[in-house]
PDB file of N, CA and C in Angstrom:
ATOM      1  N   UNK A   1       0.832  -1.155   0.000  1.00  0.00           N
ATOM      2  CA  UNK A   1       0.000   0.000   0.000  1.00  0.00           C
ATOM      3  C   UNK A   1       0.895   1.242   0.000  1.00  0.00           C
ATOM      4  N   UNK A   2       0.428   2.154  -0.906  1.00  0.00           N
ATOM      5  CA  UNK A   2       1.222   3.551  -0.734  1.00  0.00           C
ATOM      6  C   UNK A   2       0.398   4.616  -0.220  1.00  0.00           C
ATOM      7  N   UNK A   3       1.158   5.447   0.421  1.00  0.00           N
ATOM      8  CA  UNK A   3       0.669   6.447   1.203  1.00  0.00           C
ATOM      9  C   UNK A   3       1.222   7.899   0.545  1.00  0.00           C
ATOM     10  N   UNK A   4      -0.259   8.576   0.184  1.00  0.00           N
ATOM     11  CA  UNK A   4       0.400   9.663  -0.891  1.00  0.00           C
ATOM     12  C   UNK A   4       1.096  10.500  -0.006  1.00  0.00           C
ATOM     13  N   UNK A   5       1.938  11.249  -0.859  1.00  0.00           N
ATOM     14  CA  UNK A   5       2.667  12.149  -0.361  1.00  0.00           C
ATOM     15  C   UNK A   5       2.305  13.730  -0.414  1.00  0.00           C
ATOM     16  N   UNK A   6       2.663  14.780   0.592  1.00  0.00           N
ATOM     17  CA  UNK A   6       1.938  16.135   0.250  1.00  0.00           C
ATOM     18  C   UNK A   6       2.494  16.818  -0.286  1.00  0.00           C
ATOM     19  N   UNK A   7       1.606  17.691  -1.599  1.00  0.00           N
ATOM     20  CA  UNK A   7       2.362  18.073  -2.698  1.00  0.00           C
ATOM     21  C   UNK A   7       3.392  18.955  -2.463  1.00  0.00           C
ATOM     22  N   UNK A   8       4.314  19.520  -3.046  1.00  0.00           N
ATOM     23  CA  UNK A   8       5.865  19.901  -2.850  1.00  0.00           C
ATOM     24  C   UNK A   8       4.807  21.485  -3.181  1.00  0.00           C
ATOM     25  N   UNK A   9       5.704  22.321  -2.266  1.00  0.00           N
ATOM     26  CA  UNK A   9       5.133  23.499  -2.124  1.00  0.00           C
ATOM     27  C   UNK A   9       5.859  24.176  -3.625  1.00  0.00           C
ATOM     28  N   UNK A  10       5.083  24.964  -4.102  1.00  0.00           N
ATOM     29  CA  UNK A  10       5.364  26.045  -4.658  1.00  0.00           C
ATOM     30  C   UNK A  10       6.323  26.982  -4.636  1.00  0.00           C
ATOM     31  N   UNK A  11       6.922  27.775  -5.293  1.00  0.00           N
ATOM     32  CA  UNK A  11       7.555  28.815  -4.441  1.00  0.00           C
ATOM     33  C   UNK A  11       7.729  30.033  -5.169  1.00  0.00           C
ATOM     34  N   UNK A  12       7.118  30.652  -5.249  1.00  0.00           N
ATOM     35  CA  UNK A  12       7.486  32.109  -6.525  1.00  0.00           C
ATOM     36  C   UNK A  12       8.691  32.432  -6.728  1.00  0.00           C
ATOM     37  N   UNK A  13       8.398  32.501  -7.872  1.00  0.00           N
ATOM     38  CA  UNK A  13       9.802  33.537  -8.243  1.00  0.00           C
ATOM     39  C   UNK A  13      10.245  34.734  -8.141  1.00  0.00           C
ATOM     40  N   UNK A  14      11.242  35.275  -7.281  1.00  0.00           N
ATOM     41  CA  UNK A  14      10.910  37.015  -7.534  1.00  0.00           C
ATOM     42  C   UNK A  14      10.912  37.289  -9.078  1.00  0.00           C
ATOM     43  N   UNK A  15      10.144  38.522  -8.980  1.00  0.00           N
ATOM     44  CA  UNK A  15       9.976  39.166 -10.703  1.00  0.00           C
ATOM     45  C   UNK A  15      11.150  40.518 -10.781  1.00  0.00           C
ATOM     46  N   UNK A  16      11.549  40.534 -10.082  1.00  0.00           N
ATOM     47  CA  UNK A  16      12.415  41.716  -9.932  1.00  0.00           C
ATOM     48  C   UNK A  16      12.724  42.737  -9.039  1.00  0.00           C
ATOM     49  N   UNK A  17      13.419  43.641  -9.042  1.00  0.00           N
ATOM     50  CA  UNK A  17      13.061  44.567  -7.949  1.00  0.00           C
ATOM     51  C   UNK A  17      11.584  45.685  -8.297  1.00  0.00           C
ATOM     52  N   UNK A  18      11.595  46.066  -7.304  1.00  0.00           N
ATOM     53  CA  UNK A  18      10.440  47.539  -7.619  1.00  0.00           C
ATOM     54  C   UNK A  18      11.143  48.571  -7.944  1.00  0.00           C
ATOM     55  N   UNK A  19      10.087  49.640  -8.616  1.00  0.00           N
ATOM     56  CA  UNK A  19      10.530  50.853  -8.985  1.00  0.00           C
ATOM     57  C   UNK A  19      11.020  51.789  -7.697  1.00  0.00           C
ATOM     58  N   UNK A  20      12.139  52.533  -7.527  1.00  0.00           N
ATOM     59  CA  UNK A  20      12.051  53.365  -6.339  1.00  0.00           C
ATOM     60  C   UNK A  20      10.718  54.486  -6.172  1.00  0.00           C
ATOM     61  N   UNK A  21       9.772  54.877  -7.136  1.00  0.00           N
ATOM     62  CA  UNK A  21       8.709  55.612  -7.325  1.00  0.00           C
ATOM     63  C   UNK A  21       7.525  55.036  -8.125  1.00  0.00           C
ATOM     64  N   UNK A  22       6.647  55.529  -7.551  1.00  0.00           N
ATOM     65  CA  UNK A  22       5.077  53.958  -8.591  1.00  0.00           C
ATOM     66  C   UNK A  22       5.111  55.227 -10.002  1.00  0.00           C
ATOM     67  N   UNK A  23       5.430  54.855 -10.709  1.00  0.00           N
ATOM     68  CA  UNK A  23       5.497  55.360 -11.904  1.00  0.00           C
ATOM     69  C   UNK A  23       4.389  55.810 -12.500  1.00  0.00           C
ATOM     70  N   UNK A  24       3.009  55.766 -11.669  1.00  0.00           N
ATOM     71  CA  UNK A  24       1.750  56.142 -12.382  1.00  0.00           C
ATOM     72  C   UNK A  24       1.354  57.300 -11.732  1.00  0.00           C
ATOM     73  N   UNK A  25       2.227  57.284 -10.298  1.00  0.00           N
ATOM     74  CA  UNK A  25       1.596  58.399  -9.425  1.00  0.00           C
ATOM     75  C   UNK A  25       2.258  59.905  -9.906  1.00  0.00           C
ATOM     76  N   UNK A  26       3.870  59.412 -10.531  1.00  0.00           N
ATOM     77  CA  UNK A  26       4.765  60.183 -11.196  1.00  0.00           C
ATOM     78  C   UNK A  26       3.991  61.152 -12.095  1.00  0.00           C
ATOM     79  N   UNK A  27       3.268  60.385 -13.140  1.00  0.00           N
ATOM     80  CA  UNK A  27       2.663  60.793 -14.293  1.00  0.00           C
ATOM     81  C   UNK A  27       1.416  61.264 -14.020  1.00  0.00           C
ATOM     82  N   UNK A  28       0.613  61.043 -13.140  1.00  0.00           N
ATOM     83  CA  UNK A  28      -0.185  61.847 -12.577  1.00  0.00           C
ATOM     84  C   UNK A  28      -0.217  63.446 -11.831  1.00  0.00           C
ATOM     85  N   UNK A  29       1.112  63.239 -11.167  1.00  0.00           N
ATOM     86  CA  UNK A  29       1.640  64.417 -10.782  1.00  0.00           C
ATOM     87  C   UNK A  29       1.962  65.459 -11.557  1.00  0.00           C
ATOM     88  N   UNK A  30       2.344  64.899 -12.746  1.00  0.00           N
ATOM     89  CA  UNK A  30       2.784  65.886 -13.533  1.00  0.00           C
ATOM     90  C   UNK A  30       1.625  67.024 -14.422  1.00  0.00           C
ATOM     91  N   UNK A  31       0.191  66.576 -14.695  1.00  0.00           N
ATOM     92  CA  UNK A  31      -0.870  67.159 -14.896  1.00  0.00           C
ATOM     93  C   UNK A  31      -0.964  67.966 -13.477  1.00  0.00           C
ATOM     94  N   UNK A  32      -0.602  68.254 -12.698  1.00  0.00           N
ATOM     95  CA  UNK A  32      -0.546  69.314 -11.166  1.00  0.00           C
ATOM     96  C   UNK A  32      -0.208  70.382 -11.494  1.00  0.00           C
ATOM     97  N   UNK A  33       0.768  70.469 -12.847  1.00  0.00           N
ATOM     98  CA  UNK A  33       1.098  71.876 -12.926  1.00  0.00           C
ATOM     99  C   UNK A  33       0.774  72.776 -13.273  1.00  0.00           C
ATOM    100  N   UNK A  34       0.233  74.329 -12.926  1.00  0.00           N
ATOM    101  CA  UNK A  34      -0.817  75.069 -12.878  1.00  0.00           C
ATOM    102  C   UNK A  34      -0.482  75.936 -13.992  1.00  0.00           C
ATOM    103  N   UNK A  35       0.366  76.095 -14.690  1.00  0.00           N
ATOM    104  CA  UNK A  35       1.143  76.726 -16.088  1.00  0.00           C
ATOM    105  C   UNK A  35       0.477  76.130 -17.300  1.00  0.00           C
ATOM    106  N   UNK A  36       0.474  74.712 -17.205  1.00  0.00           N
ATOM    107  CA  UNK A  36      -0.240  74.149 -18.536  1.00  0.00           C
ATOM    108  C   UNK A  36      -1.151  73.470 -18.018  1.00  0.00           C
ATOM    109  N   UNK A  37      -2.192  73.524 -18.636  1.00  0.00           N
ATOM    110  CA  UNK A  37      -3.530  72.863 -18.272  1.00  0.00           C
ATOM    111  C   UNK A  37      -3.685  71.524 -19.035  1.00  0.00           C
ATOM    112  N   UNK A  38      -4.064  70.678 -18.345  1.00  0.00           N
ATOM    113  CA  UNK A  38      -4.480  69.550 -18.785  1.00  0.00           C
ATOM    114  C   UNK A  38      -5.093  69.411 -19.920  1.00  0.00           C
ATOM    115  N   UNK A  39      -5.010  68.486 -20.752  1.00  0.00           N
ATOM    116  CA  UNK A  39      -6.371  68.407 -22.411  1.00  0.00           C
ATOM    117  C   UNK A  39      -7.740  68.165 -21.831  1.00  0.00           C
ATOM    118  N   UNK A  40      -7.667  67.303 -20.688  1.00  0.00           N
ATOM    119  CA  UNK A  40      -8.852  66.681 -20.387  1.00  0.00           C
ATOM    120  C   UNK A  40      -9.772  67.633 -18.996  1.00  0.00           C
ATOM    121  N   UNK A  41      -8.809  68.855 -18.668  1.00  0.00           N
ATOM    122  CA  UNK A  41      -9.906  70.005 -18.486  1.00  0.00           C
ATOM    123  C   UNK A  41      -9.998  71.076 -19.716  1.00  0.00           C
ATOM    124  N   UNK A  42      -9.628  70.891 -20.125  1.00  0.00           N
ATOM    125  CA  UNK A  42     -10.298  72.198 -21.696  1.00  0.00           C
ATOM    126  C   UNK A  42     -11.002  71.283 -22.582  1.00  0.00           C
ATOM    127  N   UNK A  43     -10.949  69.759 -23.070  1.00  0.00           N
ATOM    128  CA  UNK A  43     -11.957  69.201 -23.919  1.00  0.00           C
ATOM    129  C   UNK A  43     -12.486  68.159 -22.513  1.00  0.00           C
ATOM    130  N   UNK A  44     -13.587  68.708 -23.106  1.00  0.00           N
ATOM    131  CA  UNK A  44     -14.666  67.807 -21.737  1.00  0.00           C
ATOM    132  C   UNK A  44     -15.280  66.790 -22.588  1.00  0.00           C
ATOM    133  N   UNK A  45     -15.845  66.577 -23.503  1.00  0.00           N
ATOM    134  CA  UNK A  45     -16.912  66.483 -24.468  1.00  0.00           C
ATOM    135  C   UNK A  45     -16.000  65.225 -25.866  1.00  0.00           C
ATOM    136  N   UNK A  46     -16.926  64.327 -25.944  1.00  0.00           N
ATOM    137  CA  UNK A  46     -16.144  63.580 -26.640  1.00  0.00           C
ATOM    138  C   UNK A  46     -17.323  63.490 -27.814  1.00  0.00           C
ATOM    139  N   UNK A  47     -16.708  63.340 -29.284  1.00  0.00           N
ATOM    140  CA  UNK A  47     -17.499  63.033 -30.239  1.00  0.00           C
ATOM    141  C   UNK A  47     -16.738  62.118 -31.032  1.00  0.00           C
ATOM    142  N   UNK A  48     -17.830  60.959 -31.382  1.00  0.00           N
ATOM    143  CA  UNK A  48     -17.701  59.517 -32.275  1.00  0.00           C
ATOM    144  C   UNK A  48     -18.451  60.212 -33.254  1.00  0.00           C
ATOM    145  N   UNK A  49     -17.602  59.484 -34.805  1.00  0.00           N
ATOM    146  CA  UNK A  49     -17.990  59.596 -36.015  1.00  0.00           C
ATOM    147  C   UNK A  49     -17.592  58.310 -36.375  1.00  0.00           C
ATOM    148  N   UNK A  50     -18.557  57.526 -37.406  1.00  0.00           N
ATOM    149  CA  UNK A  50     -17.822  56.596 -37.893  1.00  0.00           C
ATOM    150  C   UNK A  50     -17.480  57.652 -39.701  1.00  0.00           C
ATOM    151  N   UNK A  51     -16.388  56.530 -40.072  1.00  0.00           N
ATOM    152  CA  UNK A  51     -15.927  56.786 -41.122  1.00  0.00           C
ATOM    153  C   UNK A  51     -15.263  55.563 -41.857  1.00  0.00           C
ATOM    154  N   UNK A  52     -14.586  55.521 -42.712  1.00  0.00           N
ATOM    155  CA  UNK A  52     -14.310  54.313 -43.576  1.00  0.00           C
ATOM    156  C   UNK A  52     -12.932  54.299 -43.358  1.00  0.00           C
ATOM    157  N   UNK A  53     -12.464  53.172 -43.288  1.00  0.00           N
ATOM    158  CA  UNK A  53     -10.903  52.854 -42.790  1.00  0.00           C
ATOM    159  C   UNK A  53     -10.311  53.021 -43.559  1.00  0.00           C
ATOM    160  N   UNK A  54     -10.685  53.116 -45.007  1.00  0.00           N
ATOM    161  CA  UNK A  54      -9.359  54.286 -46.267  1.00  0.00           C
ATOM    162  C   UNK A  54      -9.418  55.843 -45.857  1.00  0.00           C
ATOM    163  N   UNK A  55     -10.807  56.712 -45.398  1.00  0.00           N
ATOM    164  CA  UNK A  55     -10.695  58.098 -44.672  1.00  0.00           C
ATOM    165  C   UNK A  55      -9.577  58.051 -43.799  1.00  0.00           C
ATOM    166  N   UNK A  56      -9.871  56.995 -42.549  1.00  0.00           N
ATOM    167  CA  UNK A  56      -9.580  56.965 -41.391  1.00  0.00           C
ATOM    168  C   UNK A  56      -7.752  57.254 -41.650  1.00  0.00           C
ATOM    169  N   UNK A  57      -7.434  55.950 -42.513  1.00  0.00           N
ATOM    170  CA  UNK A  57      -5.969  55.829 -43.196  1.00  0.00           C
ATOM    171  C   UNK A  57      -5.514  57.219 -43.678  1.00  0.00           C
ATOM    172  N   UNK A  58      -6.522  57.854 -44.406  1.00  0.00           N
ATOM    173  CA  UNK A  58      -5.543  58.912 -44.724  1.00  0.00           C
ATOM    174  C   UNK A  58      -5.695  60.317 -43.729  1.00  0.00           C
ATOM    175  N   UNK A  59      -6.647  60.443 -43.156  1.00  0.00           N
ATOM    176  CA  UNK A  59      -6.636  61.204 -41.590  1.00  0.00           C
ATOM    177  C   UNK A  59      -5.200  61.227 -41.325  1.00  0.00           C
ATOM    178  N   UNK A  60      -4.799  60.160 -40.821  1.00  0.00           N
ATOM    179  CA  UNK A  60      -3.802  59.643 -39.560  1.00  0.00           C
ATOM    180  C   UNK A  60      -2.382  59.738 -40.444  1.00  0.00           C
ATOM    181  N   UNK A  61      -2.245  59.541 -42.026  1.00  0.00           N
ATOM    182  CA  UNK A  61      -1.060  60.240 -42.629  1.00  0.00           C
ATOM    183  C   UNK A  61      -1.112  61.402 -42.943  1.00  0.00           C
ATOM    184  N   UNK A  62      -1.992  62.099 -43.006  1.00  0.00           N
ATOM    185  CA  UNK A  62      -1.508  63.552 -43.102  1.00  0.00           C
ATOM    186  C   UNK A  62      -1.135  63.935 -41.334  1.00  0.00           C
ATOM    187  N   UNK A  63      -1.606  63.495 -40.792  1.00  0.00           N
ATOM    188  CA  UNK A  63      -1.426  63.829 -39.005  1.00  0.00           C
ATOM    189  C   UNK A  63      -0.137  63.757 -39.129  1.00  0.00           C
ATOM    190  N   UNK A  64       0.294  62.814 -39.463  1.00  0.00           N
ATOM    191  CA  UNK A  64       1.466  61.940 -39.139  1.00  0.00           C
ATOM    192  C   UNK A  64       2.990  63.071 -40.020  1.00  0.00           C
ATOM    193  N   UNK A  65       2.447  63.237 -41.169  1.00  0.00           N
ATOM    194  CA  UNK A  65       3.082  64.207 -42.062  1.00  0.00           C
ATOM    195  C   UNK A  65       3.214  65.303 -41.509  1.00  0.00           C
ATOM    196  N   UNK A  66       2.109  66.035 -40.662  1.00  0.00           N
ATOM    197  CA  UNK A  66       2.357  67.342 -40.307  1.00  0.00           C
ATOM    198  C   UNK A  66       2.941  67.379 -38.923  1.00  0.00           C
ATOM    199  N   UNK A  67       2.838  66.094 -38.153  1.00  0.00           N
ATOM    200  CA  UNK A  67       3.727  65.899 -36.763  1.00  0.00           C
ATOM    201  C   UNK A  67       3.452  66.217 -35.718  1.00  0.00           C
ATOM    202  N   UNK A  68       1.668  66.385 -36.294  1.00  0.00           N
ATOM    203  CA  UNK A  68       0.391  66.233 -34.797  1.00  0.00           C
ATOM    204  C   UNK A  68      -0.797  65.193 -34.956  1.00  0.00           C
ATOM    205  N   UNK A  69      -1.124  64.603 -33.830  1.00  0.00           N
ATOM    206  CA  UNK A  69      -1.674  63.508 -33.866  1.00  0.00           C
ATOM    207  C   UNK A  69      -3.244  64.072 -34.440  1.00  0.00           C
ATOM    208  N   UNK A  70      -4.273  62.847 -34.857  1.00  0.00           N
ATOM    209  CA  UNK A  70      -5.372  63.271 -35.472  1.00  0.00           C
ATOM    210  C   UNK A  70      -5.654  63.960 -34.707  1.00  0.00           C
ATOM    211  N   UNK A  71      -6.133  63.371 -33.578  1.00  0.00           N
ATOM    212  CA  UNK A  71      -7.346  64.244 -32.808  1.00  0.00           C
ATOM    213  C   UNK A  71      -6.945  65.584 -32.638  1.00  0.00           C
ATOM    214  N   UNK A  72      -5.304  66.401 -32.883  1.00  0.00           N
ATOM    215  CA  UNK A  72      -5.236  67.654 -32.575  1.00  0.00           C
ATOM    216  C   UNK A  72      -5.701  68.248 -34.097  1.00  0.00           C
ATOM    217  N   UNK A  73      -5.266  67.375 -34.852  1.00  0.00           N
ATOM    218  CA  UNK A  73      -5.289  67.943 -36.482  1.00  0.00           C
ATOM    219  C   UNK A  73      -6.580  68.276 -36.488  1.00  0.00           C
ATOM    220  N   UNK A  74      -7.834  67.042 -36.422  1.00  0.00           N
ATOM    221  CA  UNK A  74      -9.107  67.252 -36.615  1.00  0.00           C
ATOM    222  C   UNK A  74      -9.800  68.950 -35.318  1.00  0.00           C
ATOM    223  N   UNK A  75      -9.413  68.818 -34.481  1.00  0.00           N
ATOM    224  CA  UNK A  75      -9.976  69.917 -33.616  1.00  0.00           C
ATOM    225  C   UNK A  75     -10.003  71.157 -34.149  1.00  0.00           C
ATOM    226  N   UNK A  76      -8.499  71.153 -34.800  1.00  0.00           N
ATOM    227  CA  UNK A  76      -7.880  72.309 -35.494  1.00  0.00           C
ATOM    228  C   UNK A  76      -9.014  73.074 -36.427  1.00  0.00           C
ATOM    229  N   UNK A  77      -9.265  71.969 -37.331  1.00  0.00           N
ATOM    230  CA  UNK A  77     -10.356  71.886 -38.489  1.00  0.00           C
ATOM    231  C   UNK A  77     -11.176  72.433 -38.156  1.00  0.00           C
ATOM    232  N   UNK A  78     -12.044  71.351 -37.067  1.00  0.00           N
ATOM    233  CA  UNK A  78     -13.323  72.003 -36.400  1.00  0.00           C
ATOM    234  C   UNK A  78     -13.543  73.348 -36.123  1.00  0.00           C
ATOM    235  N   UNK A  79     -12.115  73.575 -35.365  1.00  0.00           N
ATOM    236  CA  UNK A  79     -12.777  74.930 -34.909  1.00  0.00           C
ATOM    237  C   UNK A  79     -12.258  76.410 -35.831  1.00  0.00           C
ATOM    238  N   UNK A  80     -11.411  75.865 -36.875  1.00  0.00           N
ATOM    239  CA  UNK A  80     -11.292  77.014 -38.186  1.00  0.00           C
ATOM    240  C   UNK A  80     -13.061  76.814 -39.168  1.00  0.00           C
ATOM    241  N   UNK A  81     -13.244  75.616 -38.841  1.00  0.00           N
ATOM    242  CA  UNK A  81     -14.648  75.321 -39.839  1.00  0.00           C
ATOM    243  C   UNK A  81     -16.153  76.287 -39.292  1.00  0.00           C
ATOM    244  N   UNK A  82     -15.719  75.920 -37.623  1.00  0.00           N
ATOM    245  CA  UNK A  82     -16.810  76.832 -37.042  1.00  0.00           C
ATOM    246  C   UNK A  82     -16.313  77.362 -35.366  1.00  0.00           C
ATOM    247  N   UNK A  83     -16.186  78.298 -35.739  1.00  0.00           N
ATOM    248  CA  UNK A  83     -15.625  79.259 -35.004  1.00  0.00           C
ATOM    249  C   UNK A  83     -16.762  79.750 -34.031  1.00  0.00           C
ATOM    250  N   UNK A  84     -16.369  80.155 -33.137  1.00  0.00           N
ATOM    251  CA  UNK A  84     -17.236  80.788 -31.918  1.00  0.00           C
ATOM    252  C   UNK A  84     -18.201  81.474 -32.042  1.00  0.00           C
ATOM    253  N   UNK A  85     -18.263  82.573 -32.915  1.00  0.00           N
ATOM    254  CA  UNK A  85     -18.836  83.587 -33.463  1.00  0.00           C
ATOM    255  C   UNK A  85     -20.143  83.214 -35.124  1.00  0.00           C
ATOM    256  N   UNK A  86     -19.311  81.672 -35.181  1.00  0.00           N
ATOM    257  CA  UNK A  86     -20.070  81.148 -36.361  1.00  0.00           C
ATOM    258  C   UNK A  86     -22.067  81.159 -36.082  1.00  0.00           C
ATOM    259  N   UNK A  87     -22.559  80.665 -34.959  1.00  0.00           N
ATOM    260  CA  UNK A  87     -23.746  80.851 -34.606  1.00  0.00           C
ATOM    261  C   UNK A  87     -24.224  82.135 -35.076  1.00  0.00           C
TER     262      UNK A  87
END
């Protein structure tokens, strides 16, 4: 007769050391500074469009060409297209 045996423990591996600073709190901190304002207090307001993934494609190379991402390129647009005063 055999008498089972209890299973062999586990043992983790360390994964490494830690960061000396949590690197998210870093990057959080850095929106604190009262000189430049955050994007996400001046655009509050989000708008979905669909469009066709050859538009979409060429959106994102001219962005890319002029060496600002869409969403600044497109805002740009928007608000030369309709301006404050446009109402």
């Amino acid at each position: 007769m055999t008498i089972p045996q209890p299973a062999a423990k586990l043992h983790r591996a360390p994964i490494g050391r830690r960061p000396g600073a949590d690197p998210a709190s870093t990057w959080v901190r850095q929106a604190d500074v009262p000189e430049i304002p955050a994007k996400a207090s001046i655009y509050t307001a989000r708008l979905t469009i669909d469009v066709t993934p050859a538009l979409r494609g060429r959106i994102k190379v001219v962005a890319f060409r002029n060496g600002v991402t869409a969403a600044d390129m497109l805002r740009e647009l928007l608000e030369r297209e309709y301006p404050e005063d446009w109402a």
